[in-house]
Protein backbone atom coordinates (compact mmCIF):
# COMPACT_ATOMS: atom_id res chain seq x y z
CA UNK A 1 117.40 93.91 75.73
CA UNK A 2 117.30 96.87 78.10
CA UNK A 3 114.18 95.96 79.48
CA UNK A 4 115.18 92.29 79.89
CA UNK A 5 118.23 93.25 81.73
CA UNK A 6 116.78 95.91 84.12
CA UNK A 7 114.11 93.63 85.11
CA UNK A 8 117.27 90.80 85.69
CA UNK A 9 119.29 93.22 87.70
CA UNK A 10 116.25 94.44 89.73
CA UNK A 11 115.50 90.71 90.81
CA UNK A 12 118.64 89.21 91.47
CA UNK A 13 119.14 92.61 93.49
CA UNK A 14 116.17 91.39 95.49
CA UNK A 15 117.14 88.56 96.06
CA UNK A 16 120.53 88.88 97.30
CA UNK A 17 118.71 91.28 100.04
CA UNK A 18 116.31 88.28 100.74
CA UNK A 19 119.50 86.09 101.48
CA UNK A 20 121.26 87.91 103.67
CA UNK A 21 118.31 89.24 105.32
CA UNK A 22 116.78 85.53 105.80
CA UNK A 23 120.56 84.53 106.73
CA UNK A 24 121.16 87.02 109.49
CA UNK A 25 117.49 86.57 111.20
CA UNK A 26 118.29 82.84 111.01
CA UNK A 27 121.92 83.42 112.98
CA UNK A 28 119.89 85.74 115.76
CA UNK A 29 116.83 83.15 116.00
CA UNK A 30 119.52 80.37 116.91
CA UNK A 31 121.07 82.50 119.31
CA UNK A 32 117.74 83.53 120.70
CA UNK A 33 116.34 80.16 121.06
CA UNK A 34 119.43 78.95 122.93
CA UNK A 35 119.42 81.49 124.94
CA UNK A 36 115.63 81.55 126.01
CA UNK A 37 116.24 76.88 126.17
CA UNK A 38 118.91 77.90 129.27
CA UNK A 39 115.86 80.48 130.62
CA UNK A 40 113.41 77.22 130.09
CA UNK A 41 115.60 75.19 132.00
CA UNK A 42 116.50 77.53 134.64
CA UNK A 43 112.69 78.66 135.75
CA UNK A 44 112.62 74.47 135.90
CA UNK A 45 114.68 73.52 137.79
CA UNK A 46 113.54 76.24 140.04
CA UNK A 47 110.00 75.45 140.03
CA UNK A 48 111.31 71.43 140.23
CA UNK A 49 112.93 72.79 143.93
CA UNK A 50 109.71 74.16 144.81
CA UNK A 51 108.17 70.55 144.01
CA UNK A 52 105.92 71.86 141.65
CA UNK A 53 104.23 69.52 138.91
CA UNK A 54 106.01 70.64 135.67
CA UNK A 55 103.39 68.68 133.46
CA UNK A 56 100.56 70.79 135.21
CA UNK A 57 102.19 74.26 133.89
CA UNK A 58 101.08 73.92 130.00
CA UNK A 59 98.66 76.80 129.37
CA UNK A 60 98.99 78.08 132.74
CA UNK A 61 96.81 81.23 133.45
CA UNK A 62 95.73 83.55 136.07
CA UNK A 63 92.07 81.80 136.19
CA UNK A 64 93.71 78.74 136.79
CA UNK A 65 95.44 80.44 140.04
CA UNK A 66 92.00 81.32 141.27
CA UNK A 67 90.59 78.48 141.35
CA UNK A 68 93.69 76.29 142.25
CA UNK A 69 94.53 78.57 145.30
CA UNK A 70 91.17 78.89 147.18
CA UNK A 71 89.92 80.78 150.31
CA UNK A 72 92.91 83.10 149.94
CA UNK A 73 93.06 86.83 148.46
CA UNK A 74 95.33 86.61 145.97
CA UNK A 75 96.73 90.06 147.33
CA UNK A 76 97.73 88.60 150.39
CA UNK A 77 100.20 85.32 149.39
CA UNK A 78 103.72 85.33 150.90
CA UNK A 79 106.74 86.41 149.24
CA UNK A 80 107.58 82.78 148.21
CA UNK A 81 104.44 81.99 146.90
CA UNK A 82 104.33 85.13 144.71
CA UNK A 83 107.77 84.27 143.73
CA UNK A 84 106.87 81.01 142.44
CA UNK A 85 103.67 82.05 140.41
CA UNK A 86 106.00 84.81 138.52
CA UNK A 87 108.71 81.91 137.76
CA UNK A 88 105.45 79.64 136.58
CA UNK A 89 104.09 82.42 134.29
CA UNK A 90 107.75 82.95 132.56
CA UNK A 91 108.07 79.36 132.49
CA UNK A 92 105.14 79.02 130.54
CA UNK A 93 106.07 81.96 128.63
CA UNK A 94 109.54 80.97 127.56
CA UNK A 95 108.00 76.84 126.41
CA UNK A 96 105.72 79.15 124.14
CA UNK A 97 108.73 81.04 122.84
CA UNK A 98 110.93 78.66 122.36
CA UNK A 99 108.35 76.65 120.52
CA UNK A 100 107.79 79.83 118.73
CA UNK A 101 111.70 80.23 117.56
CA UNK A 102 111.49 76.85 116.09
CA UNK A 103 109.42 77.36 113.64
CA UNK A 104 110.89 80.35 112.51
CA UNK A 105 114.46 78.96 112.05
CA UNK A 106 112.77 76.10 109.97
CA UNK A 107 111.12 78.55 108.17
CA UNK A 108 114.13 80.83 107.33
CA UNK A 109 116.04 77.48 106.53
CA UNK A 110 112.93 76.73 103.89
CA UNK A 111 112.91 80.40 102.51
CA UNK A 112 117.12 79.94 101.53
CA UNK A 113 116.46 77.28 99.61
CA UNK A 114 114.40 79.57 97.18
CA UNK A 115 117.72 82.01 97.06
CA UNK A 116 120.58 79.74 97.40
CA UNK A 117 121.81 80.29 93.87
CA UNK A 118 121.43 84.33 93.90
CA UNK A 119 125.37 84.61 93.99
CA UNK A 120 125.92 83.14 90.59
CA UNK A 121 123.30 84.79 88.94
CA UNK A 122 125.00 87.92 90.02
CA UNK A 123 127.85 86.85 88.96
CA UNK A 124 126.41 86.11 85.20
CA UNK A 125 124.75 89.66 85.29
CA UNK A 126 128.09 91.15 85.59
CA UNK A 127 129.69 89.13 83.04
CA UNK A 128 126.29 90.18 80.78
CA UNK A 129 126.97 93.67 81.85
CA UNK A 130 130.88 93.69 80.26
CA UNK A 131 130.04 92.01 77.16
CA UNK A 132 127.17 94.70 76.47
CA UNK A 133 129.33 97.46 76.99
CA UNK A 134 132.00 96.52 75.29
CA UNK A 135 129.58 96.13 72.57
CA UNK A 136 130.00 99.38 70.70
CA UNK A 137 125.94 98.57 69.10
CA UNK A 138 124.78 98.96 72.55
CA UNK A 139 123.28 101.49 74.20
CA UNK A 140 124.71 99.94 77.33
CA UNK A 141 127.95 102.62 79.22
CA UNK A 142 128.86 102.25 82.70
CA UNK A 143 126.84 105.60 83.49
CA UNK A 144 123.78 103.79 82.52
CA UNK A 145 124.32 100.56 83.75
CA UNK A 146 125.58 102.07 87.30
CA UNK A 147 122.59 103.94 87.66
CA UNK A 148 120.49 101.19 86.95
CA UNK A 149 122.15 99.40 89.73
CA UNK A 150 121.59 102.25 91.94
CA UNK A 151 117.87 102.35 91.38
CA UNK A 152 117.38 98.36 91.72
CA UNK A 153 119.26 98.88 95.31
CA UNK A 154 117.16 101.39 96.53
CA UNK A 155 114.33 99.79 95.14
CA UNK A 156 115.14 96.79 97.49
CA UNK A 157 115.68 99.59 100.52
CA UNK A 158 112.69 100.41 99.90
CA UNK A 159 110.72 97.10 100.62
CA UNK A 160 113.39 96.83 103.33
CA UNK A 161 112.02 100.01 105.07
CA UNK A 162 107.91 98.79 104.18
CA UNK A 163 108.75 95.52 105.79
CA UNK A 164 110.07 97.36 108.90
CA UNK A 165 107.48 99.71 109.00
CA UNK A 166 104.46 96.91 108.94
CA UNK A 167 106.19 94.72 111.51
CA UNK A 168 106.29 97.82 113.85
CA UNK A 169 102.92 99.05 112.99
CA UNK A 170 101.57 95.01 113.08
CA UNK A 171 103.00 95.06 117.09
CA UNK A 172 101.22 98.25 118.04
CA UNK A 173 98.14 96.24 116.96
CA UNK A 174 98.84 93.98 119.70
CA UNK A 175 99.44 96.37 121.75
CA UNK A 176 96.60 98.23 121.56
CA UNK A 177 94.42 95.26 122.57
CA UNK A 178 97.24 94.52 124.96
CA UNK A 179 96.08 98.01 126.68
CA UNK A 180 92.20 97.09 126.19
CA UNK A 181 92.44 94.18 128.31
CA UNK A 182 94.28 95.90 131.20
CA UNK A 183 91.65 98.82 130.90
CA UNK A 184 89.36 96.51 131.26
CA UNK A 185 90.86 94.64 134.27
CA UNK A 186 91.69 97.66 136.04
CA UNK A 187 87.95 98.71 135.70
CA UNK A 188 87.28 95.33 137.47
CA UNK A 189 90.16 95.91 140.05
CA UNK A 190 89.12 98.84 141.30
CA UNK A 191 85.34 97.51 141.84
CA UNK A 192 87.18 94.17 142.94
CA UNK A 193 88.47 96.37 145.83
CA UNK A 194 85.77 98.35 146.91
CA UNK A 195 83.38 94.34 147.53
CA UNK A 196 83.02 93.39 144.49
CA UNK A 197 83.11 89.91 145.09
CA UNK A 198 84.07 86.29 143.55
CA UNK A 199 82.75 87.23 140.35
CA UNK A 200 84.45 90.84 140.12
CA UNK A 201 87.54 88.87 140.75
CA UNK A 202 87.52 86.13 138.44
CA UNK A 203 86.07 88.34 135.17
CA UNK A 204 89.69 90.63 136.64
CA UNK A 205 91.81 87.44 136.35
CA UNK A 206 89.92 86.45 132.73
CA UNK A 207 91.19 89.80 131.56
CA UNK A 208 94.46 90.02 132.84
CA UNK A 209 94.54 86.28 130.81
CA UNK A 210 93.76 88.16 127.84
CA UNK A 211 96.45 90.57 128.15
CA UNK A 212 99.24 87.62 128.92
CA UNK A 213 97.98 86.43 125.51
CA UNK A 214 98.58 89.45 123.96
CA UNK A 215 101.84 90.32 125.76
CA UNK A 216 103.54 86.74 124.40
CA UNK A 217 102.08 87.82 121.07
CA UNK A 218 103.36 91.25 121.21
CA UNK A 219 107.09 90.01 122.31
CA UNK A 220 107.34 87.98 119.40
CA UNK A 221 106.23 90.85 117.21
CA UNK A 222 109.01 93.19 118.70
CA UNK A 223 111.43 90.86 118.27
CA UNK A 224 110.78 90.41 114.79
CA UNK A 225 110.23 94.45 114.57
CA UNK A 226 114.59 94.57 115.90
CA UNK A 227 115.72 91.72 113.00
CA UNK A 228 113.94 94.60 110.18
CA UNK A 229 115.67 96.91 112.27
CA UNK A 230 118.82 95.82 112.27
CA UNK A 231 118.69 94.74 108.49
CA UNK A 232 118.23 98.22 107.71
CA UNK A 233 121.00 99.79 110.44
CA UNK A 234 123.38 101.00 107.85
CA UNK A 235 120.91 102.84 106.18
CA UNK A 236 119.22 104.28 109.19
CA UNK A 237 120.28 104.88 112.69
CA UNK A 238 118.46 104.19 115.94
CA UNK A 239 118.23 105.73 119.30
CA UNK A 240 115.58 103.18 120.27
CA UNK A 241 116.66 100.88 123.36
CA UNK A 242 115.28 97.77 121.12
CA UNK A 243 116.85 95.13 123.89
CA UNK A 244 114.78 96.64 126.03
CA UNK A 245 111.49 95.67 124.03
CA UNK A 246 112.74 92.04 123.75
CA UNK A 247 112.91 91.98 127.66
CA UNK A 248 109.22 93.66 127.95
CA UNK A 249 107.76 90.52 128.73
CA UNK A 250 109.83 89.25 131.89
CA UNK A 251 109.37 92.89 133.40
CA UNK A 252 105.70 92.60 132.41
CA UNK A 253 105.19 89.28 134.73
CA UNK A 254 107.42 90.42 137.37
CA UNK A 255 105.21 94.10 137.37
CA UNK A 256 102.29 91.30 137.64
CA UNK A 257 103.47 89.71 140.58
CA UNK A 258 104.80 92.33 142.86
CA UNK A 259 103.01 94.87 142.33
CA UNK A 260 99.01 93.85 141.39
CA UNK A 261 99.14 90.48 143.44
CA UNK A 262 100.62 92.81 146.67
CA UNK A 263 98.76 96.09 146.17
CA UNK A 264 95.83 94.87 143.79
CA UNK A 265 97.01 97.30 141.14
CA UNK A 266 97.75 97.25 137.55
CA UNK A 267 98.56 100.19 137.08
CA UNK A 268 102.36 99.63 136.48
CA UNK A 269 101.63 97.32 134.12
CA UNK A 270 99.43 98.88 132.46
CA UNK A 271 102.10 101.80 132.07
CA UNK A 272 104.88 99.89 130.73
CA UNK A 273 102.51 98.77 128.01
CA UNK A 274 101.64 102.67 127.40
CA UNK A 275 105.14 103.51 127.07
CA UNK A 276 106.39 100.54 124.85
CA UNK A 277 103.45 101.10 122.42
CA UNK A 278 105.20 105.22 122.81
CA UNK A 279 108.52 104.09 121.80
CA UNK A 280 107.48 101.85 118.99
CA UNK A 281 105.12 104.54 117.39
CA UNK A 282 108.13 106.63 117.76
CA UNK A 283 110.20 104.43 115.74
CA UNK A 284 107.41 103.57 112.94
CA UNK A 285 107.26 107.85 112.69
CA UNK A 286 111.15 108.15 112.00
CA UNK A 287 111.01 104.77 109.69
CA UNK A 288 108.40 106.23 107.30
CA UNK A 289 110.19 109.88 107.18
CA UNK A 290 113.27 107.53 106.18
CA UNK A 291 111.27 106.22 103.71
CA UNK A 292 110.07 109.17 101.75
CA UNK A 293 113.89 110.24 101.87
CA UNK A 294 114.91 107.06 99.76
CA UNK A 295 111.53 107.03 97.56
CA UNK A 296 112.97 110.89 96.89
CA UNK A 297 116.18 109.70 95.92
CA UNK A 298 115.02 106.84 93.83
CA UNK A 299 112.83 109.57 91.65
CA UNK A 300 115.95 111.14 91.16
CA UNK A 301 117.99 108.36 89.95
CA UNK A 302 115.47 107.35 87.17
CA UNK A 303 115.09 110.92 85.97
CA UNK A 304 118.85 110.82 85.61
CA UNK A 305 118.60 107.23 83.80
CA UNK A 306 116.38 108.47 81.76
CA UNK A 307 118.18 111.30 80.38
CA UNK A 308 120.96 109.05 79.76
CA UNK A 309 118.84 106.50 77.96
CA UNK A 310 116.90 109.63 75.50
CA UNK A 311 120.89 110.79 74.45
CA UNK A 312 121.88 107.34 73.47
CA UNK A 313 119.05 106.94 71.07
């Protein structure tokens, strides 16, 4: 019967964690997607005043900018015409996002349906838990049972923190080939400026496509990385500017724009790639230490269950 039990408690503990944790990222992917749907709407109606083809924009790339614009250095467009290309590459970038957030609030709403009848399970458990230890044959006291609690919570911390820990470590993937790519393309910019040519050019522009991939992939992973984050907040406190991350990719294109289309550098974007992947390596450290601090206390909550259960026999 103890075994039973335990195992009950230690599910439906899970499980309430899975609700409100699918609950609240379902609540801030709403908000997100409305909010990036007024972005979408904005960059079109701006591109729309510029007279631009909206249609054309779907998968729009650097290489496509090369060959569209011809017989022009791409370091040498006006202010309005670099101003444009940024708005088409966020515009592109928020249809993908947005697109993106869908899915995920459909999937949230799926993954509730597998929970939605936690609360009165909990409910039973507690009316299991009174009958047992009123029960003067059971081995069941409140010491017991409230330890047993305490270890199926932190037990359900605990995935709390792993989850956390693999979304951050899962964007510094991204990252990482994020940073390849612009290695890469500022390998090819630099012989790009010395002569290098149509072809030093357009394998520059086929790896700064790369990274754009990577960069949209990346944002979704951070902002994924703040929902475990915030899920755990009570638990652990952060010093991490995490809106920061979830604006990475608008700085990104702008860093694009104005400063590699005008100087023929990428070296600034390149940076604020190094220092994101900084800050969320940072973060994974401190989540992990957090971790072993929990998995310590959870040791020591069975040991004390334990003792309980060997006196009541």
């Amino acid at each position: 019967m103890f075994t039973d039990l335990n195992k009950e408690l230690q599910e439906i503990k899970e499980n309430l964690r899975k609700k409100k944790k699918y609950e609240d990222h379902l609540q801030r992917a709403e908000a997100f997607l409305n909010e990036e749907e007024k972005k979408q709407e904005e960059l079109k109606r701006q591109l729309l005043k510029e007279e631009e083809d909206i249609e054309r924009l779907e998968g729009f790339s650097f290489t496509n900018i090369f060959y569209t614009i011809t017989g022009r250095k791409l370091e040498k467009l006006d202010k309005e015409q670099q101003e444009v290309l940024a708005a088409k590459l966020k515009f592109t970038e928020a249809l993908e996002t947005v697109e993106d957030l869908r899915k995920e609030i459909q999937a949230y709403k799926d993954k509730l349906l597998y929970v939605d009848d936690v609360a009165q399970k909990y409910k039973e458990i507690l009316s299991t838990k009174e009958r047992l230890i009123l029960d003067t044959k059971s081995i069941w006291n409140e010491e017991l049972y409230d330890l047993t609690e305490q270890e199926a919570g932190l037990s359900s911390n605990l995935k709390e923190y792993q989850e956390a820990i693999e979304a951050g470590e899962e964007g510094l993937v991204t990252l990482n080939e994020a940073i390849q790519s612009l290695e890469s393309a500022k390998g090819w910019s630099t012989f790009d400026m010395f002569g290098g040519g149509l072809i030093s050019t357009a394998v520059k522009h086929s790896h700064m496509d790369e990274a754009k991939g990577h960069i949209h992939r990346v944002q979704k992973q951070l902002r994924y990385f703040q929902d475990e984050l915030l899920d755990i907040e009570n638990h652990y406190k952060t010093n991490l500017e995490v809106d920061g991350l979830l604006t990475f990719a608008d700085y990104f294109f702008d860093g694009l724009i104005f400063d590699w289309f005008v100087h023929g550098q990428i070296s600034d974007c390149y940076d604020q790639v190094m220092k994101t992947k900084k800050d969320v390596s940072e973060m994974v450290k401190k989540l992990k230490e957090q971790k072993d601090s929990l998995r310590r206390e959870l040791s020591t909550i069975k040991e004390k269950r334990r003792i309980v259960l060997e006196s009541a026999n």
